[in-house]
Protein backbone atom coordinates (compact mmCIF):
# COMPACT_ATOMS: atom_id res chain seq x y z
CA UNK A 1 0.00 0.00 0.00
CA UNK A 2 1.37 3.45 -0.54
CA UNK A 3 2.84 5.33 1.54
CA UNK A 4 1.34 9.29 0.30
CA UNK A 5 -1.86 8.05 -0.36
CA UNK A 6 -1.86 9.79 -3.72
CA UNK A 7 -2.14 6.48 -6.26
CA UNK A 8 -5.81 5.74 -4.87
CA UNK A 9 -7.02 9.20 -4.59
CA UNK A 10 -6.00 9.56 -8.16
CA UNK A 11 -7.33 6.70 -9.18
CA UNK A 12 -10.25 8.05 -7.46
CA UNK A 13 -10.31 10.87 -9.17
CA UNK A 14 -10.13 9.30 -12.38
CA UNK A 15 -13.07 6.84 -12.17
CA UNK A 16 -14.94 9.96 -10.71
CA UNK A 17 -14.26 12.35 -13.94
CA UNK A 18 -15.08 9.22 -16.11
CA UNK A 19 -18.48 8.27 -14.58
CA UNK A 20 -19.77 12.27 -14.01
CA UNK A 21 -18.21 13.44 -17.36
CA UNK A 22 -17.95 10.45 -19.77
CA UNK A 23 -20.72 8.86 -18.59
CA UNK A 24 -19.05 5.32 -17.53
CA UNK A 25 -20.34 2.76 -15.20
CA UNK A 26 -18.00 1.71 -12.43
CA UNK A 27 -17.67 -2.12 -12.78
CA UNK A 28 -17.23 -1.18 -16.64
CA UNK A 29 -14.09 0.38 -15.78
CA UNK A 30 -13.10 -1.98 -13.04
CA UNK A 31 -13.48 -4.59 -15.27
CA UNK A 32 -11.65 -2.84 -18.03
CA UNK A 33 -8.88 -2.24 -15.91
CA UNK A 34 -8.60 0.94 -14.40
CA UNK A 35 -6.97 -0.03 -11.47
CA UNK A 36 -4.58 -2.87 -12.18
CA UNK A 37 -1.95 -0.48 -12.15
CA UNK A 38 -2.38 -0.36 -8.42
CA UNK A 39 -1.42 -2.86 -5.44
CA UNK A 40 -4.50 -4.58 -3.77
CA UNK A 41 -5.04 -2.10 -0.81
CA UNK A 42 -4.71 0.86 -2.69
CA UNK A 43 -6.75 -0.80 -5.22
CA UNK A 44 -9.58 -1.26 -2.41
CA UNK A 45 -9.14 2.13 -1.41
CA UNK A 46 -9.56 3.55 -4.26
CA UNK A 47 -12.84 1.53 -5.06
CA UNK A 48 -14.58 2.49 -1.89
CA UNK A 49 -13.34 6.36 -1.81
CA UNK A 50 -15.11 5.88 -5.38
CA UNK A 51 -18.29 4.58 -4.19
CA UNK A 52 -18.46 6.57 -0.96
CA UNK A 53 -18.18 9.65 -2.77
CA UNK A 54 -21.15 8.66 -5.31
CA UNK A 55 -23.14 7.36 -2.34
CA UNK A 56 -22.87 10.59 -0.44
CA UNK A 57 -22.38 13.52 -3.69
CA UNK A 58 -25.33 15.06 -3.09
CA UNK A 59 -24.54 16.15 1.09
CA UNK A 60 -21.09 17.19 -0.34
CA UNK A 61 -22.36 19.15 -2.81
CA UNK A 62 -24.32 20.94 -0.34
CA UNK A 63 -21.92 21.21 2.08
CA UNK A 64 -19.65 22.39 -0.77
CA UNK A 65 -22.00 25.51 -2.21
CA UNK A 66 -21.37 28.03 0.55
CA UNK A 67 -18.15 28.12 -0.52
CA UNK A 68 -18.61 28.00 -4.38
CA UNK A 69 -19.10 31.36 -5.65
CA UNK A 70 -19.55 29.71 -9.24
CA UNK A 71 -19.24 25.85 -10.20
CA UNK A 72 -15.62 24.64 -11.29
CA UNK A 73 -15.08 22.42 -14.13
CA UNK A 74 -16.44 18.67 -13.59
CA UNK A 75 -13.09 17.19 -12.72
CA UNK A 76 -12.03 20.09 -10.22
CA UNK A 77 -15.29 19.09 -8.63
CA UNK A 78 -14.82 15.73 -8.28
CA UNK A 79 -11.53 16.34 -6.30
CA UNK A 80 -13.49 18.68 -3.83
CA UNK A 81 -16.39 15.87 -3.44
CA UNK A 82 -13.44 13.41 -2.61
CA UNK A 83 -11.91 15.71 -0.27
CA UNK A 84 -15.23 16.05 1.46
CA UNK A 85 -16.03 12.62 1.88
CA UNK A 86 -12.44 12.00 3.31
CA UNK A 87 -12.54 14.90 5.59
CA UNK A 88 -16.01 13.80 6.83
CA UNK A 89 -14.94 10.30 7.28
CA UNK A 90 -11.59 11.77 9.86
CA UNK A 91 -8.75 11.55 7.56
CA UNK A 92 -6.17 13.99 8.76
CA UNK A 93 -6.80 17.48 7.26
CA UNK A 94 -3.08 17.76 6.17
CA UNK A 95 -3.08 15.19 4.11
CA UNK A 96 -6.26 14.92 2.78
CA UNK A 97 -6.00 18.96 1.22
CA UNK A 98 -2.80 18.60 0.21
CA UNK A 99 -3.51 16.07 -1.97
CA UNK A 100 -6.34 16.96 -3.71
CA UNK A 101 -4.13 20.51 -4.08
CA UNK A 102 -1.21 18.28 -5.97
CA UNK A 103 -3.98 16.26 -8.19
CA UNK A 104 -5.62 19.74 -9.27
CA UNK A 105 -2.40 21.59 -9.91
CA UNK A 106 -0.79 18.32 -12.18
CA UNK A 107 -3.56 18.99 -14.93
CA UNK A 108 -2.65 21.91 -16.59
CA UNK A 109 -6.33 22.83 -17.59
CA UNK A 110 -7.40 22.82 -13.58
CA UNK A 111 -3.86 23.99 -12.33
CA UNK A 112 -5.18 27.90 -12.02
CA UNK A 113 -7.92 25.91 -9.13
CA UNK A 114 -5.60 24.63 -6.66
CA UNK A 115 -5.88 27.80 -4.68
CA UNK A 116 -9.37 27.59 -4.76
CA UNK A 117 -9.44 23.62 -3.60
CA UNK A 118 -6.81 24.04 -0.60
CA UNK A 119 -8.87 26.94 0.63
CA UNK A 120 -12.65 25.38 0.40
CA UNK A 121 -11.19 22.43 1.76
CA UNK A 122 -9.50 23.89 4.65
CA UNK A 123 -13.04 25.68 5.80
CA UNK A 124 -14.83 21.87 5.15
CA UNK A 125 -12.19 20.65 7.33
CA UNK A 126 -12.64 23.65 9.70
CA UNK A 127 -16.61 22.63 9.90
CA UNK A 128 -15.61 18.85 11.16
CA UNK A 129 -17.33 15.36 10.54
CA UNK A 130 -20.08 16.62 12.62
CA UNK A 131 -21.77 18.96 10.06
CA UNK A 132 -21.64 16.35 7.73
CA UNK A 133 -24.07 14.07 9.99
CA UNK A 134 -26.46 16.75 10.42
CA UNK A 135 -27.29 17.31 7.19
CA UNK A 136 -30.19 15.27 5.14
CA UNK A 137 -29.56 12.15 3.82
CA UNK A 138 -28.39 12.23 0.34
CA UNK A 139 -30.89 12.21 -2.63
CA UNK A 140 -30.61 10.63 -6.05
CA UNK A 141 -30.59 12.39 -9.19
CA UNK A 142 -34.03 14.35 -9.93
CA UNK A 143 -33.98 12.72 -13.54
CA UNK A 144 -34.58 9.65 -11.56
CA UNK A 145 -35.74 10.59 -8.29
CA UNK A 146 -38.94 12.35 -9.72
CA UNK A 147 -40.57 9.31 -11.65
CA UNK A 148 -40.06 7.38 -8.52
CA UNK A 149 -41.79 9.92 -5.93
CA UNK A 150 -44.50 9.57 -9.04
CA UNK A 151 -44.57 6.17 -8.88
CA UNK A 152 -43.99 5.43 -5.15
CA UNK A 153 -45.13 8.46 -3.14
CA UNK A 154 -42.52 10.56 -1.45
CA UNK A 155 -42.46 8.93 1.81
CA UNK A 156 -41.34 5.09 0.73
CA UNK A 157 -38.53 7.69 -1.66
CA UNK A 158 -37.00 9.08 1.05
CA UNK A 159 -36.81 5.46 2.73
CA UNK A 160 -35.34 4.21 -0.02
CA UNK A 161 -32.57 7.58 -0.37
CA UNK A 162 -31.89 6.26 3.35
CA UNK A 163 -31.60 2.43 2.18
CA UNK A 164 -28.94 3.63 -0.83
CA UNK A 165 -27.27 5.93 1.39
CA UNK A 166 -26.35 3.35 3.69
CA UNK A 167 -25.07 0.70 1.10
CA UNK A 168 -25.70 -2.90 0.77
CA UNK A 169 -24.75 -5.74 3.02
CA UNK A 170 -22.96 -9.30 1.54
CA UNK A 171 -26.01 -12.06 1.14
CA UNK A 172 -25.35 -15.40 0.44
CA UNK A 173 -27.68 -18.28 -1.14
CA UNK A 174 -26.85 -21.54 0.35
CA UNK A 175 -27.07 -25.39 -1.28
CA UNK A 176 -27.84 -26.40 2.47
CA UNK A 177 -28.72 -25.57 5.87
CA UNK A 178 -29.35 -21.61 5.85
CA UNK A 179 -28.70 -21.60 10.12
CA UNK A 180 -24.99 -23.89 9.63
CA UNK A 181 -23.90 -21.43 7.25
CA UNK A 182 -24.95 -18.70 9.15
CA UNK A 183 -23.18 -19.78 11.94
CA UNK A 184 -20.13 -20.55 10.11
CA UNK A 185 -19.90 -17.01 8.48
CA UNK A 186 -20.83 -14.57 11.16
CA UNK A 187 -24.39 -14.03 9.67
CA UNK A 188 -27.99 -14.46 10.10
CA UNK A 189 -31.10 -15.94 7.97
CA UNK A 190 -32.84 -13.81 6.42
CA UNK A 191 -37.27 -14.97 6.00
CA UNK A 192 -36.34 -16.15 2.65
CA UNK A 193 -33.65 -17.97 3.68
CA UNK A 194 -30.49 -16.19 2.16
CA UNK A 195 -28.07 -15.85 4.52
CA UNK A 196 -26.74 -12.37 5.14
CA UNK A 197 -23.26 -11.43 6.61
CA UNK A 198 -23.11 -7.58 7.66
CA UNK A 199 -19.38 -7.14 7.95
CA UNK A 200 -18.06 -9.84 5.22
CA UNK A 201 -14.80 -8.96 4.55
CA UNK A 202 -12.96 -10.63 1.61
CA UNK A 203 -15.58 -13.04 0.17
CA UNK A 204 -13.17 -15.80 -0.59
CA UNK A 205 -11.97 -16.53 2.86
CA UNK A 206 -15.25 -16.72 4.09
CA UNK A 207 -16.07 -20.45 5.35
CA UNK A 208 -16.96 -22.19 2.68
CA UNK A 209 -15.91 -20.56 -0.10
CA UNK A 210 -13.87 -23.29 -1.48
CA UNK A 211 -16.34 -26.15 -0.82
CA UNK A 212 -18.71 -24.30 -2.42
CA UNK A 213 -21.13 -24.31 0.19
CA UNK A 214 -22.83 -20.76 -0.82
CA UNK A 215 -22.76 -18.29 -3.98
CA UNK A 216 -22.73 -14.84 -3.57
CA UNK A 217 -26.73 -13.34 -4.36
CA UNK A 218 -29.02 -10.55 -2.91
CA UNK A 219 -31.72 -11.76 -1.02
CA UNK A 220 -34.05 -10.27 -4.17
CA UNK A 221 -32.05 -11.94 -6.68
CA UNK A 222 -32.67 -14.88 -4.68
CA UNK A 223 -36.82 -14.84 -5.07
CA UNK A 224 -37.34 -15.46 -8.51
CA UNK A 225 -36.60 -19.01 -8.62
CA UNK A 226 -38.54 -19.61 -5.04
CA UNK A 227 -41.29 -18.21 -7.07
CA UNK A 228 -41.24 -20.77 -9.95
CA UNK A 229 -40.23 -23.49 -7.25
CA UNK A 230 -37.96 -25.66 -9.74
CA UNK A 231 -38.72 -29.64 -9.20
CA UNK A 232 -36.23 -32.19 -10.40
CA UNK A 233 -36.06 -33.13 -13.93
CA UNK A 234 -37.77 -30.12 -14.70
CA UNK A 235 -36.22 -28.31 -17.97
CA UNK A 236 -35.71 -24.83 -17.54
CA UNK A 237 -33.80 -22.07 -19.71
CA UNK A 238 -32.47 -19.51 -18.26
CA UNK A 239 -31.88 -16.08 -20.51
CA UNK A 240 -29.61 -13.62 -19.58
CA UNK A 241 -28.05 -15.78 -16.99
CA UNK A 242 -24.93 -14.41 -16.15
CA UNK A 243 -23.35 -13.74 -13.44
CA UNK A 244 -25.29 -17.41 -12.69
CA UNK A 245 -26.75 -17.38 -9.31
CA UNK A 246 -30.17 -18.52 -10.92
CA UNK A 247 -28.30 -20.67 -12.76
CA UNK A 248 -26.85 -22.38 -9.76
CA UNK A 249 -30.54 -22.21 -7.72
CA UNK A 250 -32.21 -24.24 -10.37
CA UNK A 251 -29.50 -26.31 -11.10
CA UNK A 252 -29.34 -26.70 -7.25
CA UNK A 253 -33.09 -27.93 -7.28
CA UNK A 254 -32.32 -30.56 -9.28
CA UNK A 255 -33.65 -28.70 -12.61
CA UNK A 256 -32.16 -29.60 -15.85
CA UNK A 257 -30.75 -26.06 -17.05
CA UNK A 258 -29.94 -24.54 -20.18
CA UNK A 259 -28.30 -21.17 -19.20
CA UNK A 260 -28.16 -18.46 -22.04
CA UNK A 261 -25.89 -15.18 -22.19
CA UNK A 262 -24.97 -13.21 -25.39
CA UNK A 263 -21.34 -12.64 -23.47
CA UNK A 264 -18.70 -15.37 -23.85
CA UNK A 265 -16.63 -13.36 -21.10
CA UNK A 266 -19.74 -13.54 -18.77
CA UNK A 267 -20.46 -16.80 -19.48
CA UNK A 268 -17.28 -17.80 -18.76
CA UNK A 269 -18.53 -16.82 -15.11
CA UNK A 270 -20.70 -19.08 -15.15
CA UNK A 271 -18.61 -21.96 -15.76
CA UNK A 272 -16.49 -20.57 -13.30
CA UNK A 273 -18.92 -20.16 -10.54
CA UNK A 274 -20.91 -23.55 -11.11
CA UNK A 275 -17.86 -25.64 -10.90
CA UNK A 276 -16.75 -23.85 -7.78
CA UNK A 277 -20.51 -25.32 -6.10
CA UNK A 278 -20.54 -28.41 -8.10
CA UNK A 279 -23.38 -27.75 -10.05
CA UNK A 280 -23.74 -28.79 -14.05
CA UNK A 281 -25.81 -26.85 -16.30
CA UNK A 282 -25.81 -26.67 -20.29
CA UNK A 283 -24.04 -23.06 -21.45
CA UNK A 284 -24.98 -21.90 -24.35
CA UNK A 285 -23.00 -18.19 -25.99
CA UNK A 286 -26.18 -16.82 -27.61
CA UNK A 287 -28.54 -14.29 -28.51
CA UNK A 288 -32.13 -14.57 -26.87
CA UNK A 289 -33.75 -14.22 -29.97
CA UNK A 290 -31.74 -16.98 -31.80
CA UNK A 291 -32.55 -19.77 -28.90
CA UNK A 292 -34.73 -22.43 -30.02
CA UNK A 293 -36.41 -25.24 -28.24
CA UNK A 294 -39.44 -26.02 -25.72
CA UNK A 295 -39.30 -26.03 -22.02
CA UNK A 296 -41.19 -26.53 -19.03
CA UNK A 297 -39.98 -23.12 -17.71
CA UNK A 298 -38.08 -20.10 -19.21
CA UNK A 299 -36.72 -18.04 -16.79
CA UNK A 300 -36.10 -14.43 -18.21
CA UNK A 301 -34.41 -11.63 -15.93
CA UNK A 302 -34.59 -9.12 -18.79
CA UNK A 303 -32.22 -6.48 -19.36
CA UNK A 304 -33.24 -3.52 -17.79
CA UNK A 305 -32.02 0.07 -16.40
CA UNK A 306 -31.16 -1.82 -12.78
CA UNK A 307 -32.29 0.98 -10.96
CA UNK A 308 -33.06 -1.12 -8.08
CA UNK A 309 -29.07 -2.23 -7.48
CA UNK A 310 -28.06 1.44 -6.40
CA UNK A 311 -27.39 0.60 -3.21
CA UNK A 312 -24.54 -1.83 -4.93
CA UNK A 313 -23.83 0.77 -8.05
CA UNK A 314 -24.57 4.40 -6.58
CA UNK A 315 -22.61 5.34 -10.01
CA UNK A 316 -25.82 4.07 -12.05
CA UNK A 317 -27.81 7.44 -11.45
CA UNK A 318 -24.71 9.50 -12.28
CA UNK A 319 -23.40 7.76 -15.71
CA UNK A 320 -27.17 7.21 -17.17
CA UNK A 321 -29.48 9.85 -17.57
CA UNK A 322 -32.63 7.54 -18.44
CA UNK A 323 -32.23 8.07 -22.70
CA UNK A 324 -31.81 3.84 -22.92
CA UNK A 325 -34.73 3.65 -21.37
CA UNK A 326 -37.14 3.41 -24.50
CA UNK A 327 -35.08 0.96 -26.13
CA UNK A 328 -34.45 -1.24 -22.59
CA UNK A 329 -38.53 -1.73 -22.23
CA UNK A 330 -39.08 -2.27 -26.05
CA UNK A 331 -36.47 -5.00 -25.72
CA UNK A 332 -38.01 -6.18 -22.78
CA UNK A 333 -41.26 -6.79 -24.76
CA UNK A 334 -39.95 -8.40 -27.44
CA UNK A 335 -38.12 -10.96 -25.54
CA UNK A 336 -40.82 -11.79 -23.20
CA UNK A 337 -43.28 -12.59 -26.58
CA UNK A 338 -39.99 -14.63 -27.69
CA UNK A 339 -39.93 -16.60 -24.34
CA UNK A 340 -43.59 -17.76 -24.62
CA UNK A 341 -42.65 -19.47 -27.89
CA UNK A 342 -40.00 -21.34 -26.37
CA UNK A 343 -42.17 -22.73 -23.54
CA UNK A 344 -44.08 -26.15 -23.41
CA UNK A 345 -48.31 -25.69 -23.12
CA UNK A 346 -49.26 -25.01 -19.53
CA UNK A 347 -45.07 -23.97 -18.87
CA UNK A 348 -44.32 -21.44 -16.55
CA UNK A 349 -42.42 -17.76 -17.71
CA UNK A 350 -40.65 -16.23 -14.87
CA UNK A 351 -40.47 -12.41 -15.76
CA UNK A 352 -38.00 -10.46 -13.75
CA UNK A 353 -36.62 -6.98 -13.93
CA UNK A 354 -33.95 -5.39 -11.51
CA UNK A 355 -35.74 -2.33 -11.87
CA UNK A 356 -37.75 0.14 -9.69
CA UNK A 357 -40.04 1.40 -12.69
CA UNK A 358 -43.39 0.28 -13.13
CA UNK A 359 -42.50 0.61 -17.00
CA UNK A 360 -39.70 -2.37 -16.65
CA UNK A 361 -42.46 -4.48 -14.49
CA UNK A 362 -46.01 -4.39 -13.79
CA UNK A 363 -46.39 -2.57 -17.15
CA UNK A 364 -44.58 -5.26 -18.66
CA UNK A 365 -46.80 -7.85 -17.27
CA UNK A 366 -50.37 -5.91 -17.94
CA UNK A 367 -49.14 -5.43 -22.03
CA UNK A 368 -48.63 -9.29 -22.26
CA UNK A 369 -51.50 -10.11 -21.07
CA UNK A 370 -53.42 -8.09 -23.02
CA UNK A 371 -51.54 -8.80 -26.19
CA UNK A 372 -51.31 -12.92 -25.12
CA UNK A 373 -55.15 -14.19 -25.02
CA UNK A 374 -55.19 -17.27 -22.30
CA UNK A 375 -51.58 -16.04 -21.06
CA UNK A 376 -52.59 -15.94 -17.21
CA UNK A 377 -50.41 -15.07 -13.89
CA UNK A 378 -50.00 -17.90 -11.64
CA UNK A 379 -50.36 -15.80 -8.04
CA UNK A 380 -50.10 -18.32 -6.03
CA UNK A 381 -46.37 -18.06 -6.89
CA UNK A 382 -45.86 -15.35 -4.15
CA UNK A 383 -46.74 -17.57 -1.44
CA UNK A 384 -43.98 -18.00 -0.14
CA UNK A 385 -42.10 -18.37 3.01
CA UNK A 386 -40.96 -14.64 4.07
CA UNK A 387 -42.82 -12.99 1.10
CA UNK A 388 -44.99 -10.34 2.49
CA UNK A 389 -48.65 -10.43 1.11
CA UNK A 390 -48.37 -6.58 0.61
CA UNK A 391 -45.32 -7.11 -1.53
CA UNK A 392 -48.01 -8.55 -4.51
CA UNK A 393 -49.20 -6.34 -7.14
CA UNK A 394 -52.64 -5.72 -8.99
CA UNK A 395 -51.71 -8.05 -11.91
CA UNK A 396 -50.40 -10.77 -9.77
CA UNK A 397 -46.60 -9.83 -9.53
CA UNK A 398 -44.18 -9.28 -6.30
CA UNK A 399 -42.40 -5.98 -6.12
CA UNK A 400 -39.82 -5.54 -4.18
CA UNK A 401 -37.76 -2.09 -3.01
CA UNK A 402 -34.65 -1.05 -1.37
CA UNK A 403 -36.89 0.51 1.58
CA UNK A 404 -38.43 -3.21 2.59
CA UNK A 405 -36.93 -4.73 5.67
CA UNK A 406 -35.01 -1.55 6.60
CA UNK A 407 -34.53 -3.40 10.29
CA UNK A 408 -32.39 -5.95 8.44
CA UNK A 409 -30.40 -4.25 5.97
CA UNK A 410 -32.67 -3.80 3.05
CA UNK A 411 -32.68 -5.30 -0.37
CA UNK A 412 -32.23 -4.61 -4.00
CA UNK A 413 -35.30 -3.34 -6.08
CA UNK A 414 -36.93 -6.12 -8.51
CA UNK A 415 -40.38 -7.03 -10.20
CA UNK A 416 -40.94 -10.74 -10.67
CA UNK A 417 -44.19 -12.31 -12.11
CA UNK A 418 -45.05 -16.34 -13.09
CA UNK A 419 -46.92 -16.10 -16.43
CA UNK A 420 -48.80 -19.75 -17.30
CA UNK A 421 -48.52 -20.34 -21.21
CA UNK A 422 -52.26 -21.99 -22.22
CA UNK A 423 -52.53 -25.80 -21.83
């Protein structure tokens, strides 16, 4: 780890300017890599000073605007809102302003703003963490915030600031006894039975890990295949299956899985992750629209604007601005018509979106049915153990937000729905 502390604030810095200029998501650049360059701590470091900085841009904006006679370029900004979040958190002032001071002054189109940085960043530190508690929890983007107050009422929005504020907690879907593997990773069981561990740590030394007693999945990821309940011998497809936690709970069941993903480098994943449990399933590199076949159950978790995994991605509201979303739903539409082809009379379509907008769900759900004559929802499907009854929906479907089960952690936003093909 370095010594200065400069390689992961710059590193920082960068992913900051590329998500709130360019318009890049986080794990995009992760992925890409954007921080190989760095050793493992610093690489850490610079990932969470990343993502605590997103979580929390809107307080430091605030707390920043006193002191802003006029708005700085983006990038000049960013080092500011990284400052902040340091300062707040009780890194030493020293260190903290002088850095941001040297990453200004080394671009020569924000060098004339390092002034400007080491004195707003001396009053922030002047004001101490103290101010930064008092103020309101942050708030998401209005370009997404209003369409959710319009479609969830302000109250359950400001829950739901609170639940991406605070972050999301490691949950973990196990092949067998939810209260052993609780007990063996520090967690607790959650109604559904994930298993959720509040201070994980590094996931791969967690108990195990290398047995493959557990895959990593939020508790709302979880739900879609308790919904279909899988059987044994059962043949199920599953679209879109990467990162392959579905994959692994119906293959777990005993189902007889064909897993689809246009992505050979995600699919690759899957391999990877259904040896480590010991689970088999059939991987085919495909587009959705180019599968063929007939199943007892398709299992689609369409792409969508995952607006309900900010508490995982608080870069999502910052790099999108909500233009995809046309296409996303139009896609959605088509592929769910595609799935009902592919399923056997009387087979089950599991439609799920990772989404908080009615558009990407119940919408979804009330088109096909009107456009799929004897295409019914199966409700009992959200009868199940932990599933609140005020979790179902008007057409038959379970929604789920980030502000449900605050007492516990939370969970990620999703809108799952059974649809029964005609006999």
């Amino acid at each position: 780890m370095s010594k200065t502390g400069l390689p992961p604030r710059r590193a920082a810095h960068y992913l900051m300017d590329q998500i709130m200029e360019d318009g890049r998501l986080l794990a995009e650049l992760i992925g890409g890599g954007a921080l190989d360059h760095l050793e493992p701590a610093d690489r850490a470091r610079a990932q969470r000073l990343t993502t605590d900085a997103l979580r929390g841009l809107d307080r430091a904006d605030r707390m920043l605007k006193p002191y802003l006679k006029k708005a700085p370029p983006e990038n000049v900004m960013n080092a500011l809102r990284l400052g902040v979040i340091e300062l707040m958190g009780g890194e030493a002032a020293h260190g903290v302003v002088n850095a941001y001071v040297e990453i200004t002054s080394q671009n020569k189109n924000t060098h004339s703003f390092k002034g400007m940085v080491n004195a707003v960043l001396r009053k922030i530190a002047a004001e101490g963490p103290n101010a930064w508690h008092k103020r309101k929890v942050p708030l998401m983007p209005g370009w997404l915030r209003q369409p959710l107050v319009a479609a969830w009422g302000r109250k359950p929005m400001d829950a739901m600031d609170i639940a991406h504020f605070a972050g999301a907690p490691l949950d973990l879907t196990p092949k067998g006894d939810p209260a052993a593997l609780a007990a063996a990773v520090d967690g607790f069981v959650l109604p559904t039975g994930s298993v959720r561990v509040p201070n994980a740590g590094q996931v791969s030394s967690l108990a195990g890990f290398e047995a493959g007693d557990w895959w990593v999945q939020d508790v709302a990821a979880a739900i879609p295949v308790q919904m279909l309940a899988p059987t044994k011998g059962m043949t199920v497809l599953d679209i879109c299956a990467a990162p392959g936690g579905k994959t692994m709970q119906l293959a777990a069941a005993g189902a007889v899985v064909t897993a689809v993903d246009i992505s050979k480098t995600r699919m690759a994943r899957v391999a990877e992750n259904l040896a480590r449990v010991n689970e088999k399933a059939e991987l085919v590199v495909s587009d959705a629209f180019d599968v063929t076949g007939q199943y007892n159950a398709v299992l689609l978790d369409a792409p969508c604007s995952a607006t309900g995994t900010i508490r995982r991605h608080p870069d999502l509201p910052y790099a999108k601005d909500g233009s995809e979303f046309a296409n996303l739903i139009a896609q959605q539409e088509a592929m769910i018509d595609h799935s009902l082809t592919l399923l056997k009379p009387g087979g089950k379509l599991v439609f799920c979106t990772c989404s908080l907008l009615p558009d990407e769900g119940e919408v979804q759900v009330e088109e096909a049915l009107e456009r799929h004559p004897g295409l019914t929802v199966d409700r009992t499907a959200t009868d199940r153990p932990g599933i609140d009854p005020e979790w179902t929906t008007f057409e038959g479907g379970l929604r789920l937000r980030p502000d449900y089960w605050p007492e516990l952690g939370g969970m990620d936003g999703f809108y799952i729905a059974v649809l029964t093909k005609p006999s």
